[in-house]
PDB file of N, CA and C in Angstrom:
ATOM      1  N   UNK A   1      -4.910  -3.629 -39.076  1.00  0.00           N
ATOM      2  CA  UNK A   1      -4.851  -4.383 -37.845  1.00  0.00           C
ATOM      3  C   UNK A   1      -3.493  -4.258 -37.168  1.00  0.00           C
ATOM      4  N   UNK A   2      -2.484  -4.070 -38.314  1.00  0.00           N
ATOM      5  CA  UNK A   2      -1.215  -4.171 -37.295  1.00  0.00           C
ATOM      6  C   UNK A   2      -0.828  -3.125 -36.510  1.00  0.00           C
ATOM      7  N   UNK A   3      -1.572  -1.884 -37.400  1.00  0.00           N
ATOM      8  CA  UNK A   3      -0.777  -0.623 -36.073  1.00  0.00           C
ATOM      9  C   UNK A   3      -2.258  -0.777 -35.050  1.00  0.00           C
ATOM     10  N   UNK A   4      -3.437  -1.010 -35.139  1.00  0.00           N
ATOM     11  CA  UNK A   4      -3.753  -1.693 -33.872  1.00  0.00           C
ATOM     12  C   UNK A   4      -3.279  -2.314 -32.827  1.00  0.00           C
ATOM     13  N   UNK A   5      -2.335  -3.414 -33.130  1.00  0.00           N
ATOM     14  CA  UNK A   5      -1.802  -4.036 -31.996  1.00  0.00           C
ATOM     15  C   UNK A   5      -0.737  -3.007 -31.805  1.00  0.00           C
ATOM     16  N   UNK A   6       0.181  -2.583 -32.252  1.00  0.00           N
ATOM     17  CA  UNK A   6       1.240  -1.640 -32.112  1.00  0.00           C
ATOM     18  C   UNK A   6       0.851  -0.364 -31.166  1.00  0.00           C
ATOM     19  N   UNK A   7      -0.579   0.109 -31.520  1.00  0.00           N
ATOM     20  CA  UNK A   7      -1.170   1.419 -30.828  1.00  0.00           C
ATOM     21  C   UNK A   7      -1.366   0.079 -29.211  1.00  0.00           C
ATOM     22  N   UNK A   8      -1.933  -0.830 -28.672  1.00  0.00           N
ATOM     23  CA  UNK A   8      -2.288  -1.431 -28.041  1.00  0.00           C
ATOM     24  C   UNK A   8      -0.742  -1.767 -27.264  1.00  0.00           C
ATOM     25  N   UNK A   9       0.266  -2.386 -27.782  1.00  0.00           N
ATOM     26  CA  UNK A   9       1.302  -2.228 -26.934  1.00  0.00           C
ATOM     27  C   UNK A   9       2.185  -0.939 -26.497  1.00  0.00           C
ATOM     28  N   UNK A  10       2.084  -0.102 -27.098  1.00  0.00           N
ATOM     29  CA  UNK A  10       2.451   1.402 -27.102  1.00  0.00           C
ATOM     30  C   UNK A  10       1.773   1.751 -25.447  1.00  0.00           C
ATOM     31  N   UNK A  11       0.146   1.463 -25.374  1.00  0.00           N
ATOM     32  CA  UNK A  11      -0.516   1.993 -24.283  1.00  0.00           C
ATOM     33  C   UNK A  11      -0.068   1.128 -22.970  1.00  0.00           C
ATOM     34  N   UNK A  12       0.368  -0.282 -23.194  1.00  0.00           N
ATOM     35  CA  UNK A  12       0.427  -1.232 -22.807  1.00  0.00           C
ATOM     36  C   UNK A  12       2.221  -0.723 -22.135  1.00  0.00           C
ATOM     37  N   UNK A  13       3.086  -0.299 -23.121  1.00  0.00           N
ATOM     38  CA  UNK A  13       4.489  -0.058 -22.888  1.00  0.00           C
ATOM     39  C   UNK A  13       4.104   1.326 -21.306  1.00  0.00           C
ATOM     40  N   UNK A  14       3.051   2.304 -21.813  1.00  0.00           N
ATOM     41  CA  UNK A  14       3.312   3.578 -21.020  1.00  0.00           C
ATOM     42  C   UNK A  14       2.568   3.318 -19.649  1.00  0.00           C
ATOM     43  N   UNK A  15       1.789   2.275 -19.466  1.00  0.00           N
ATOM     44  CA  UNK A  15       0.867   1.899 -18.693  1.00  0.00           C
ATOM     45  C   UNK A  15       2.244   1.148 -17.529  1.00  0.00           C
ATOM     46  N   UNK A  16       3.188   0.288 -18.044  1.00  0.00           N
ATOM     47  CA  UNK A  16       4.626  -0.141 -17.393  1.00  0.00           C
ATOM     48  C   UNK A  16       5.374   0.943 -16.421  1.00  0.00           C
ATOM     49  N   UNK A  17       5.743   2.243 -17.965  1.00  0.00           N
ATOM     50  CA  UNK A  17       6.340   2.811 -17.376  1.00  0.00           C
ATOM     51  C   UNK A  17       6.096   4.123 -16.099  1.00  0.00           C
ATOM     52  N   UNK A  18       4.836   3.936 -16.298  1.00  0.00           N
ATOM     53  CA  UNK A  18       3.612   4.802 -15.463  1.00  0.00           C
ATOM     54  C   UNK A  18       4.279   4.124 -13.579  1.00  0.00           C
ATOM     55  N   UNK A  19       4.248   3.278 -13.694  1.00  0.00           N
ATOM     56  CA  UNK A  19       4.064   2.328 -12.770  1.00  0.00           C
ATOM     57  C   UNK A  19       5.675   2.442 -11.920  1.00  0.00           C
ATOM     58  N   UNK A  20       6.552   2.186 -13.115  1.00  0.00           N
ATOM     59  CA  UNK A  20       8.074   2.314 -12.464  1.00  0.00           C
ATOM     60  C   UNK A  20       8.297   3.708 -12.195  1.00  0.00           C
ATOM     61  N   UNK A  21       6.864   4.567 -12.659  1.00  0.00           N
ATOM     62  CA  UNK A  21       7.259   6.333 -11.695  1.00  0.00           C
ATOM     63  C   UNK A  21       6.820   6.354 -10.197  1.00  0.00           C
ATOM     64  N   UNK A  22       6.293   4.881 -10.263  1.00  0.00           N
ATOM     65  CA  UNK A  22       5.821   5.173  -8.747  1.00  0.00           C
ATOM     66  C   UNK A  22       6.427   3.785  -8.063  1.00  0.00           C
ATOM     67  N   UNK A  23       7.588   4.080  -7.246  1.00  0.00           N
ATOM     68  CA  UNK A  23       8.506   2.882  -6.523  1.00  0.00           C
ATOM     69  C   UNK A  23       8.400   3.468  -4.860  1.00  0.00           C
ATOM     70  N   UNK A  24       8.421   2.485  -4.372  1.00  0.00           N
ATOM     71  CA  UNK A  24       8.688   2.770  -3.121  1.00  0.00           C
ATOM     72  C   UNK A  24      10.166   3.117  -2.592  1.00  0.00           C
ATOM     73  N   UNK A  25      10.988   4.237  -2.114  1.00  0.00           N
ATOM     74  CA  UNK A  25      11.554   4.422  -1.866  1.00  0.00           C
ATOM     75  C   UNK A  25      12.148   4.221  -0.268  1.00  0.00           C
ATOM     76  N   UNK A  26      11.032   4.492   0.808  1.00  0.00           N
ATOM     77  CA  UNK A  26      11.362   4.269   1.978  1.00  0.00           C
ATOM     78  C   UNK A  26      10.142   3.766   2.631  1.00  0.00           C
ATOM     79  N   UNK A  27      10.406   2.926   3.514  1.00  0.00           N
ATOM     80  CA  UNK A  27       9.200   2.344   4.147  1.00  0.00           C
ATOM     81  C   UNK A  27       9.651   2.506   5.930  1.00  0.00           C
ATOM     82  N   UNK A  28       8.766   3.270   6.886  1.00  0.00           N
ATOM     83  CA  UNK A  28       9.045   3.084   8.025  1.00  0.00           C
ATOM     84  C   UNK A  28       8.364   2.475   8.653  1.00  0.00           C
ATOM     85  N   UNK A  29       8.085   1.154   9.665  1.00  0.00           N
ATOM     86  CA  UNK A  29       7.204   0.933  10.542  1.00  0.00           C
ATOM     87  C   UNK A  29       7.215   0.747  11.712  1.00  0.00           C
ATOM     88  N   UNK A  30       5.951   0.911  12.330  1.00  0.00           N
ATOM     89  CA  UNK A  30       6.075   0.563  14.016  1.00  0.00           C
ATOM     90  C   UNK A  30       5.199  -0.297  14.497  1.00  0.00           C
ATOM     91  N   UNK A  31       6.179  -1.374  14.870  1.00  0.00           N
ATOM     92  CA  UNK A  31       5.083  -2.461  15.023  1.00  0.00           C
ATOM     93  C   UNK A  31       4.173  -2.368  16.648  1.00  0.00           C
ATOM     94  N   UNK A  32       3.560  -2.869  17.157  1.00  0.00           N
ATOM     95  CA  UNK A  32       2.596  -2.769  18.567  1.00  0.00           C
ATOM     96  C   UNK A  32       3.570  -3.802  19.264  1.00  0.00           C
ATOM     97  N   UNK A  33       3.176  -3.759  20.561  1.00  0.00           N
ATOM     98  CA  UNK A  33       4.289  -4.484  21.389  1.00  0.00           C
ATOM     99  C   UNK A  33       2.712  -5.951  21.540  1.00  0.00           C
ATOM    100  N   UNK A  34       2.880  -6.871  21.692  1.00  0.00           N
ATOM    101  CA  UNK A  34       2.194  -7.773  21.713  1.00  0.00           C
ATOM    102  C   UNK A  34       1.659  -7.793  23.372  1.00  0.00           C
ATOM    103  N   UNK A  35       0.381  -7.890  23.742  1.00  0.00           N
ATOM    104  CA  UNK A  35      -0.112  -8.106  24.606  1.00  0.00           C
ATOM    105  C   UNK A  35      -1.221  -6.867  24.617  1.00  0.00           C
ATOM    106  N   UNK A  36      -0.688  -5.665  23.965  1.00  0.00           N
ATOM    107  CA  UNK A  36      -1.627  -4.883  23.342  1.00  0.00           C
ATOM    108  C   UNK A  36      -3.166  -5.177  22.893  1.00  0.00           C
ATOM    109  N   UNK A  37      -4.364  -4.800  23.261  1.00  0.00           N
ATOM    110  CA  UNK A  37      -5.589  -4.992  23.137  1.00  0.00           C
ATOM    111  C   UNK A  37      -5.903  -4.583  21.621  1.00  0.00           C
ATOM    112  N   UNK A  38      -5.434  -4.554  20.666  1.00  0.00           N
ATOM    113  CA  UNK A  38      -6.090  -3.412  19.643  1.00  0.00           C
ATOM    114  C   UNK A  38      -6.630  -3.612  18.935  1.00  0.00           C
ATOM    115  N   UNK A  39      -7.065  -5.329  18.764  1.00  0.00           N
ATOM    116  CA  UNK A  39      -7.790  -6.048  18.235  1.00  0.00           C
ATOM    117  C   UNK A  39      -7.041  -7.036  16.792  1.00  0.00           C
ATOM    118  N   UNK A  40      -7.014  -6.520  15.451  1.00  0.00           N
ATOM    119  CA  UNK A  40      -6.576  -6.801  14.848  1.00  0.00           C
ATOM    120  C   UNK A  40      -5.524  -5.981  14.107  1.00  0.00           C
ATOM    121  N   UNK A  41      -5.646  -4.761  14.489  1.00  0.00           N
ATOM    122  CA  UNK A  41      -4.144  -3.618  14.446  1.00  0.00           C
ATOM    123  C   UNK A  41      -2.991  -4.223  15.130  1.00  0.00           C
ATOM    124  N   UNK A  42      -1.529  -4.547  14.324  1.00  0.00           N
ATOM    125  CA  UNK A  42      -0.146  -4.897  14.662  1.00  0.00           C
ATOM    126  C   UNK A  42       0.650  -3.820  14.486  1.00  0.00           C
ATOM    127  N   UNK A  43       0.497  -2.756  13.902  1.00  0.00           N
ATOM    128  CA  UNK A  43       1.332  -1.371  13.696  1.00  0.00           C
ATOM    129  C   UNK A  43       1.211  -0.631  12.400  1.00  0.00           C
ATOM    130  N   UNK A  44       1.520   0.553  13.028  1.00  0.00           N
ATOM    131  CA  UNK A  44       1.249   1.581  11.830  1.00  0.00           C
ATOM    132  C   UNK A  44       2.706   1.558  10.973  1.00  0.00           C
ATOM    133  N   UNK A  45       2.334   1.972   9.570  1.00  0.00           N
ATOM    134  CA  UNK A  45       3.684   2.431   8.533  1.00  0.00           C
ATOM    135  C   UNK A  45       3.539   3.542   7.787  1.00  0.00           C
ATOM    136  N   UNK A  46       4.481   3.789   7.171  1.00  0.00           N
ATOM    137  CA  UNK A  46       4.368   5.279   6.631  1.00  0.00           C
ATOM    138  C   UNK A  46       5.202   5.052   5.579  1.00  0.00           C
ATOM    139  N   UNK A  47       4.872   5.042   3.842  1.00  0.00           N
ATOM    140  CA  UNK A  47       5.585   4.830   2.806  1.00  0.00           C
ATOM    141  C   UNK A  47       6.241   6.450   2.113  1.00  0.00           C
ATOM    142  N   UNK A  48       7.630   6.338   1.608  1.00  0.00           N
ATOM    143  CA  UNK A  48       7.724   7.072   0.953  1.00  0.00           C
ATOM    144  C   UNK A  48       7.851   6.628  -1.296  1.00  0.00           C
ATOM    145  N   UNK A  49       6.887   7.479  -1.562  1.00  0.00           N
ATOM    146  CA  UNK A  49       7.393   7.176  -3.414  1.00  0.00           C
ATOM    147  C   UNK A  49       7.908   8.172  -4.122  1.00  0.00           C
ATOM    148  N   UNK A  50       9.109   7.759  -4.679  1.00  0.00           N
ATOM    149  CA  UNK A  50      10.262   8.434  -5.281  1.00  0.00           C
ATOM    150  C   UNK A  50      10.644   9.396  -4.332  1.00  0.00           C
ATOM    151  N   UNK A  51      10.766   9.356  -3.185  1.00  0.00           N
ATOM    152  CA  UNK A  51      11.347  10.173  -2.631  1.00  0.00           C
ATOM    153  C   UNK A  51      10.883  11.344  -2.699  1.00  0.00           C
ATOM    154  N   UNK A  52       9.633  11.747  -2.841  1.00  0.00           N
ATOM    155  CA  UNK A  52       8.225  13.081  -3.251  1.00  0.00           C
ATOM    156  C   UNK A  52       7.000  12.867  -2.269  1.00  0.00           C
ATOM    157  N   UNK A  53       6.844  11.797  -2.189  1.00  0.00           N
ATOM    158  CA  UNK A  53       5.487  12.155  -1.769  1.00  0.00           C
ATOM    159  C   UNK A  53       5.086  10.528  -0.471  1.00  0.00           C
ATOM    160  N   UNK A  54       4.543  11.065   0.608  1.00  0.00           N
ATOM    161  CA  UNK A  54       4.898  10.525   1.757  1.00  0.00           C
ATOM    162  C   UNK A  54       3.013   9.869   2.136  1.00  0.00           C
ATOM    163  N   UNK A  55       3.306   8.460   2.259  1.00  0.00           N
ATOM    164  CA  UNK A  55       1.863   7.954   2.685  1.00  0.00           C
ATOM    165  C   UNK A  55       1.950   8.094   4.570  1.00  0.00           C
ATOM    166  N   UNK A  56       0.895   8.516   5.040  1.00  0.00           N
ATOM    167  CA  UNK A  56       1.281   7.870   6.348  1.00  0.00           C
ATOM    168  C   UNK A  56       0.092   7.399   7.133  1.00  0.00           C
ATOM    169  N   UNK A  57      -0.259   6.512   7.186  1.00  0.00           N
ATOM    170  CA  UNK A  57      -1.434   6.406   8.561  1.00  0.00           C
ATOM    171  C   UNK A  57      -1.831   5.160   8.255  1.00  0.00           C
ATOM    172  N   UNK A  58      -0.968   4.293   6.978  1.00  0.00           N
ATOM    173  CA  UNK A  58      -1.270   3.009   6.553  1.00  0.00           C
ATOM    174  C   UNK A  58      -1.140   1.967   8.325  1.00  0.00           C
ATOM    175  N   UNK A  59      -1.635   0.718   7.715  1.00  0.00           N
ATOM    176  CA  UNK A  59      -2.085   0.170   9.427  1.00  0.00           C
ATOM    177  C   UNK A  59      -1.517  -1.357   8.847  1.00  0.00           C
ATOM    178  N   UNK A  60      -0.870  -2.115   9.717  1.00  0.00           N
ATOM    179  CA  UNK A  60      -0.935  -3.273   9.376  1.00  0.00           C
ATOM    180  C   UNK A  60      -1.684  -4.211   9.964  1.00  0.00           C
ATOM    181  N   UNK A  61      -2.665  -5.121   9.577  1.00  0.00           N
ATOM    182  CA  UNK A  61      -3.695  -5.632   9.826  1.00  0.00           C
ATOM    183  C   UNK A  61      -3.360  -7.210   9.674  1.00  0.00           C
ATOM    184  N   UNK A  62      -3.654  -7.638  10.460  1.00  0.00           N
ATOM    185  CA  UNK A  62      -3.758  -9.124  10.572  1.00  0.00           C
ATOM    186  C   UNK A  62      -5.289  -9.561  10.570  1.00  0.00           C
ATOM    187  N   UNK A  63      -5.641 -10.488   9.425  1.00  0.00           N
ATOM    188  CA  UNK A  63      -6.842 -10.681   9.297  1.00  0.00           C
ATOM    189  C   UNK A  63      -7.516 -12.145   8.681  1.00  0.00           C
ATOM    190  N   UNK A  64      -8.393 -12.742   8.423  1.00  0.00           N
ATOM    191  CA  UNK A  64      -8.497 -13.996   8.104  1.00  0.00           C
ATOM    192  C   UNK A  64      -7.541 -15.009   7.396  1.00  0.00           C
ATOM    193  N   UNK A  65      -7.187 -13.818   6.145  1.00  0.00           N
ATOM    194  CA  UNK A  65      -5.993 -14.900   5.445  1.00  0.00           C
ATOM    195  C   UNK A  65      -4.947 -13.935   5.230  1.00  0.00           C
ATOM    196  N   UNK A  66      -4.182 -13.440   6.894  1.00  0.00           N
ATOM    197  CA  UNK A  66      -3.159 -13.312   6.942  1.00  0.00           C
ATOM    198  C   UNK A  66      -2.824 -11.654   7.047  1.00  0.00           C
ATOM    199  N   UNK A  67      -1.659 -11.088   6.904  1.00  0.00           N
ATOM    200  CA  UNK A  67      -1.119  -9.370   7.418  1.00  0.00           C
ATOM    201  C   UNK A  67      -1.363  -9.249   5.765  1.00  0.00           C
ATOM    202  N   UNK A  68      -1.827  -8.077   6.191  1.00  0.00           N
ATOM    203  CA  UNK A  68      -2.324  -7.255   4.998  1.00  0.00           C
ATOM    204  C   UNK A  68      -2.257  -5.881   5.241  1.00  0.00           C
ATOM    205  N   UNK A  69      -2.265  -4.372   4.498  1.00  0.00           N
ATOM    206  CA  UNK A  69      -2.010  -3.200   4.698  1.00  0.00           C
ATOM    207  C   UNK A  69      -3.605  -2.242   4.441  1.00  0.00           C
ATOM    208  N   UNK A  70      -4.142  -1.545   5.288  1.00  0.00           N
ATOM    209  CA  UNK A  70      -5.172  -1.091   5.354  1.00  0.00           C
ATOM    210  C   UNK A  70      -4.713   0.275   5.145  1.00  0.00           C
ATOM    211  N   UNK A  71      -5.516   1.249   4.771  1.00  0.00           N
ATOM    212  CA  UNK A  71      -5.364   2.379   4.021  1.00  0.00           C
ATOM    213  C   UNK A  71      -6.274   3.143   4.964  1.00  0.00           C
ATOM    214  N   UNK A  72      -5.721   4.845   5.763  1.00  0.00           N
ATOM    215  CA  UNK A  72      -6.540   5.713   6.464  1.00  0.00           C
ATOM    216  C   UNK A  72      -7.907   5.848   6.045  1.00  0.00           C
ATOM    217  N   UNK A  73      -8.891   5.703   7.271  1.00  0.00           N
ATOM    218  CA  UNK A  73     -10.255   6.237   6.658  1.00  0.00           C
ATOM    219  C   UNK A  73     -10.725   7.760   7.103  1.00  0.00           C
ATOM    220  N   UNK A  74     -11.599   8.261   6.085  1.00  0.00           N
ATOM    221  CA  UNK A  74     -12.511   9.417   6.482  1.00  0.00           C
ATOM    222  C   UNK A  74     -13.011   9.664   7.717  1.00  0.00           C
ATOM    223  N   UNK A  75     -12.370  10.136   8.522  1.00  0.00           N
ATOM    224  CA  UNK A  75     -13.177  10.723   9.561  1.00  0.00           C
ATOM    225  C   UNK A  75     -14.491  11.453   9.834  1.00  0.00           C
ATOM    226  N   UNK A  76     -14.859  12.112   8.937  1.00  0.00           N
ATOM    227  CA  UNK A  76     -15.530  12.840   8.550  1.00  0.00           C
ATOM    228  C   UNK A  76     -16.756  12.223   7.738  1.00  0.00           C
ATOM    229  N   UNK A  77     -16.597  10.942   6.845  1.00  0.00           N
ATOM    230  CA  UNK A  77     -17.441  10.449   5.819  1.00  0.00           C
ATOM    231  C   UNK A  77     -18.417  10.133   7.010  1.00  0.00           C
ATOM    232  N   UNK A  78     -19.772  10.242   6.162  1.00  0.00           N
ATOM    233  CA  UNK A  78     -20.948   9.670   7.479  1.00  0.00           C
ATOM    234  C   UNK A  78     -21.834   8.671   6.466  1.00  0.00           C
ATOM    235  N   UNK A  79     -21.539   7.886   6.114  1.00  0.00           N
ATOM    236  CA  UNK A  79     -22.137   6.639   5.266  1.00  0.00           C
ATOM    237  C   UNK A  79     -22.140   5.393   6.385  1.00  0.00           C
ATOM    238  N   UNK A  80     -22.804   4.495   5.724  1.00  0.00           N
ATOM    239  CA  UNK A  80     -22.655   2.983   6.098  1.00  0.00           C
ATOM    240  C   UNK A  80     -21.523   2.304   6.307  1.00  0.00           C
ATOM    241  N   UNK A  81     -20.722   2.789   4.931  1.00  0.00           N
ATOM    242  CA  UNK A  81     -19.245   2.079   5.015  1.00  0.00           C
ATOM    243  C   UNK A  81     -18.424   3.225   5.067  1.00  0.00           C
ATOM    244  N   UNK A  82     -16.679   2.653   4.788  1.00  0.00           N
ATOM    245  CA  UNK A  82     -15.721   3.494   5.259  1.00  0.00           C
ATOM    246  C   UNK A  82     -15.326   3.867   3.906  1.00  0.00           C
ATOM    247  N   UNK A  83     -14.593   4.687   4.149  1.00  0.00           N
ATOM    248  CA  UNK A  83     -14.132   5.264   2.805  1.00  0.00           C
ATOM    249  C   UNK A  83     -12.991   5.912   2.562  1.00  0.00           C
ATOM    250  N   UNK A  84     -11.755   5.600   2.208  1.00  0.00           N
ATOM    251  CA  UNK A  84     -10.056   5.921   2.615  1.00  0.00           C
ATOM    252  C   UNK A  84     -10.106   7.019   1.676  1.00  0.00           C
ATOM    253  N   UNK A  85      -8.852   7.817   2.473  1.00  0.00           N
ATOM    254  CA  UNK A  85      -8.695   8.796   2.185  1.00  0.00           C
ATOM    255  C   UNK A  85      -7.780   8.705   0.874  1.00  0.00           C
ATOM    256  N   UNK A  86      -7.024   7.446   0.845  1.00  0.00           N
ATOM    257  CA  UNK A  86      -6.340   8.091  -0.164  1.00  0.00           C
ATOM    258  C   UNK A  86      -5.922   6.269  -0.822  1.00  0.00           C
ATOM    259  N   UNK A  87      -5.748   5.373  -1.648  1.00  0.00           N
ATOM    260  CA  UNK A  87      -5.531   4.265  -1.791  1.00  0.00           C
ATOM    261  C   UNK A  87      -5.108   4.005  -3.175  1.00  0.00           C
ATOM    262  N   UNK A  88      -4.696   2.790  -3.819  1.00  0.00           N
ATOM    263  CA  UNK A  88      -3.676   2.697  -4.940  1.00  0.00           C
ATOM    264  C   UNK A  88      -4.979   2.467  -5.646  1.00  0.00           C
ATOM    265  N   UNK A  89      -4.834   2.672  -6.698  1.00  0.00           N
ATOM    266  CA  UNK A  89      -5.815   2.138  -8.257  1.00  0.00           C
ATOM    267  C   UNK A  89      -5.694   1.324  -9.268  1.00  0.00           C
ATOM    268  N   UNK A  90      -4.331   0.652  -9.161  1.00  0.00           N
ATOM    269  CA  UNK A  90      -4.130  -0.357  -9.831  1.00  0.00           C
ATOM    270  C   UNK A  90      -3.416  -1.783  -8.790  1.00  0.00           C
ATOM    271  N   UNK A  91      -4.112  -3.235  -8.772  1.00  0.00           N
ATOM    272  CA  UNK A  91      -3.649  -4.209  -8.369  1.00  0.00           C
ATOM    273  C   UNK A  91      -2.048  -4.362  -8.006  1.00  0.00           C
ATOM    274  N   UNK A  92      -1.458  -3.533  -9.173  1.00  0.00           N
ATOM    275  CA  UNK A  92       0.168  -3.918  -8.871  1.00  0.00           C
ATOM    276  C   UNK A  92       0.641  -2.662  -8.270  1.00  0.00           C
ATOM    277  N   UNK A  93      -0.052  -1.776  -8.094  1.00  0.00           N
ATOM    278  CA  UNK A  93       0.844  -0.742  -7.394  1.00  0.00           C
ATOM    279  C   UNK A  93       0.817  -1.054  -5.915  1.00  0.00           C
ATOM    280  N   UNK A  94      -0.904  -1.553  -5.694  1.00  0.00           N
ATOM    281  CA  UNK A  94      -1.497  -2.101  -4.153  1.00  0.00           C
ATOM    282  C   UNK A  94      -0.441  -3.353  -3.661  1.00  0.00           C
ATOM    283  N   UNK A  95      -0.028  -4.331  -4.491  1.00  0.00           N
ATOM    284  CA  UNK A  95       0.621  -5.028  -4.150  1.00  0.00           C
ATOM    285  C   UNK A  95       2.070  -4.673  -4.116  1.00  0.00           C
ATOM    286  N   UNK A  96       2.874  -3.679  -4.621  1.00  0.00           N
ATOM    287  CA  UNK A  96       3.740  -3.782  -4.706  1.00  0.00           C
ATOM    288  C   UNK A  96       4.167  -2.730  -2.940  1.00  0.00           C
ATOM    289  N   UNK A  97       3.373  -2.327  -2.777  1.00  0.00           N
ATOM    290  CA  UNK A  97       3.443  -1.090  -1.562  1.00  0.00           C
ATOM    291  C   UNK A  97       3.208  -2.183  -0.379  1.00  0.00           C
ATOM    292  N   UNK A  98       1.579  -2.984  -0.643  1.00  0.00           N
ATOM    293  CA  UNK A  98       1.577  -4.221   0.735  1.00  0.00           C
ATOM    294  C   UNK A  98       2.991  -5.220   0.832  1.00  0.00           C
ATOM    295  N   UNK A  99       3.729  -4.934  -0.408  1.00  0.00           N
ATOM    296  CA  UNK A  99       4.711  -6.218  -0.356  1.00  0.00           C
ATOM    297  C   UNK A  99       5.947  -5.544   0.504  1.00  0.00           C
ATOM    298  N   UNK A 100       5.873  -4.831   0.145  1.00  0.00           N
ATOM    299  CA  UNK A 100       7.550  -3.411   0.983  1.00  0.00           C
ATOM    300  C   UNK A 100       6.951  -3.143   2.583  1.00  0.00           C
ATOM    301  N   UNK A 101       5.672  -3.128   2.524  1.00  0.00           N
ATOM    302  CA  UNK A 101       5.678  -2.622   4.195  1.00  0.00           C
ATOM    303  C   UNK A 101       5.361  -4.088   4.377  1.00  0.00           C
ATOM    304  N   UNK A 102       4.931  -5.468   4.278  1.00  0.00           N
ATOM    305  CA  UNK A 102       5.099  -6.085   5.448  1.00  0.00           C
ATOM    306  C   UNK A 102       6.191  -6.891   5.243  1.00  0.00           C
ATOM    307  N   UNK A 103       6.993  -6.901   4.439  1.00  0.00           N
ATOM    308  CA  UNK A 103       8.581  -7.104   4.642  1.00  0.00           C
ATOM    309  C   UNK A 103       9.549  -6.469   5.068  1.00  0.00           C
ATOM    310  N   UNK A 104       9.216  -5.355   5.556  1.00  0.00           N
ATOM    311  CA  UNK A 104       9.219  -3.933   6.547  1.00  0.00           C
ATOM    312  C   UNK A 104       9.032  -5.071   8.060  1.00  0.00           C
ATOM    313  N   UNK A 105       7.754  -4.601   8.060  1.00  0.00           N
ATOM    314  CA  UNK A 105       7.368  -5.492   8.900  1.00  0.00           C
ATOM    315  C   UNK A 105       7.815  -6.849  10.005  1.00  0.00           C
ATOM    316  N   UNK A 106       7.964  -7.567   8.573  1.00  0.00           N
ATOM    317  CA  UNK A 106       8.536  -8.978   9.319  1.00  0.00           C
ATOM    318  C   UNK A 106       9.878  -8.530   9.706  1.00  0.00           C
ATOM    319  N   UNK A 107      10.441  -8.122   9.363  1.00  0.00           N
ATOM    320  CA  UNK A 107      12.247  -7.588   9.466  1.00  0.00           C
ATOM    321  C   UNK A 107      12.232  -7.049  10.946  1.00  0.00           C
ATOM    322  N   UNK A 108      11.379  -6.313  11.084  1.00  0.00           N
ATOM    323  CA  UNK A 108      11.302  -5.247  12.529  1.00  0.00           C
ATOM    324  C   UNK A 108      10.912  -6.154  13.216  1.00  0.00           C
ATOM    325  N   UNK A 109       9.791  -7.150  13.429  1.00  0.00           N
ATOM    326  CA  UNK A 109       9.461  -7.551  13.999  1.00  0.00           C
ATOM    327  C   UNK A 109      10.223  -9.219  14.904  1.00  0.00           C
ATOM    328  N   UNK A 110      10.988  -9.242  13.481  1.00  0.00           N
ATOM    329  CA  UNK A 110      12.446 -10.184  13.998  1.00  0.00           C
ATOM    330  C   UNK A 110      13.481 -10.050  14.720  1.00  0.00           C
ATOM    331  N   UNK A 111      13.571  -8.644  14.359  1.00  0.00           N
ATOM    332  CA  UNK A 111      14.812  -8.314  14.928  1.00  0.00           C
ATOM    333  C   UNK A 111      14.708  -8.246  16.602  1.00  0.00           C
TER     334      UNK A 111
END
């Protein structure tokens, strides 16, 4: 049982460090000038992680409970629903990327 738990935090340790390979390094955004029609679109952002590899066409969305970060869809997909081209797979990576662009966000939008 014990190198069970040991094999279990081991996966648990690389599953961490998996995560700190993927940081946000730069966040740019552009917010919409207000009076703008665009419905619930406030501006586009564009993330960079580790300084490699560049998101761009993310959207910031204002929506029932609050700004949240929407992810490019398929142009091309012809289904019922939408279907992004490209989006995070784990809860904390999703949050840690929505947390950098709309504090991005609020900053620009203060200033």
């Amino acid at each position: 049982m014990a190198k069970t738990n040991e094999k279990q935090k081991t996966v648990e340790e690389e599953k961490e460090i998996a995560f700190d390979c993927l940081a946000v390094t730069k966040v740019d955004v552009w917010p919409f000038k207000e009076g703008a029609d665009l419905g619930h679109m406030k501006g586009y952002a564009q993330v960079v992680l580790n300084e490699q590899m560049v998101l761009r066409g993310l959207r910031v969305m204002d929506g029932e409970y609050g700004l949240f970060v929407s992810y490019p869809n398929d142009p091309f997909f012809k289904g019922d629903e939408y279907r992004n081209i490209y989006n995070p797979i784990t809860r904390k990576l999703r949050e840690h990327i929505e947390n950098c662009v709309l504090e991005k966000y609020q900053a620009t939008v203060a200033a």
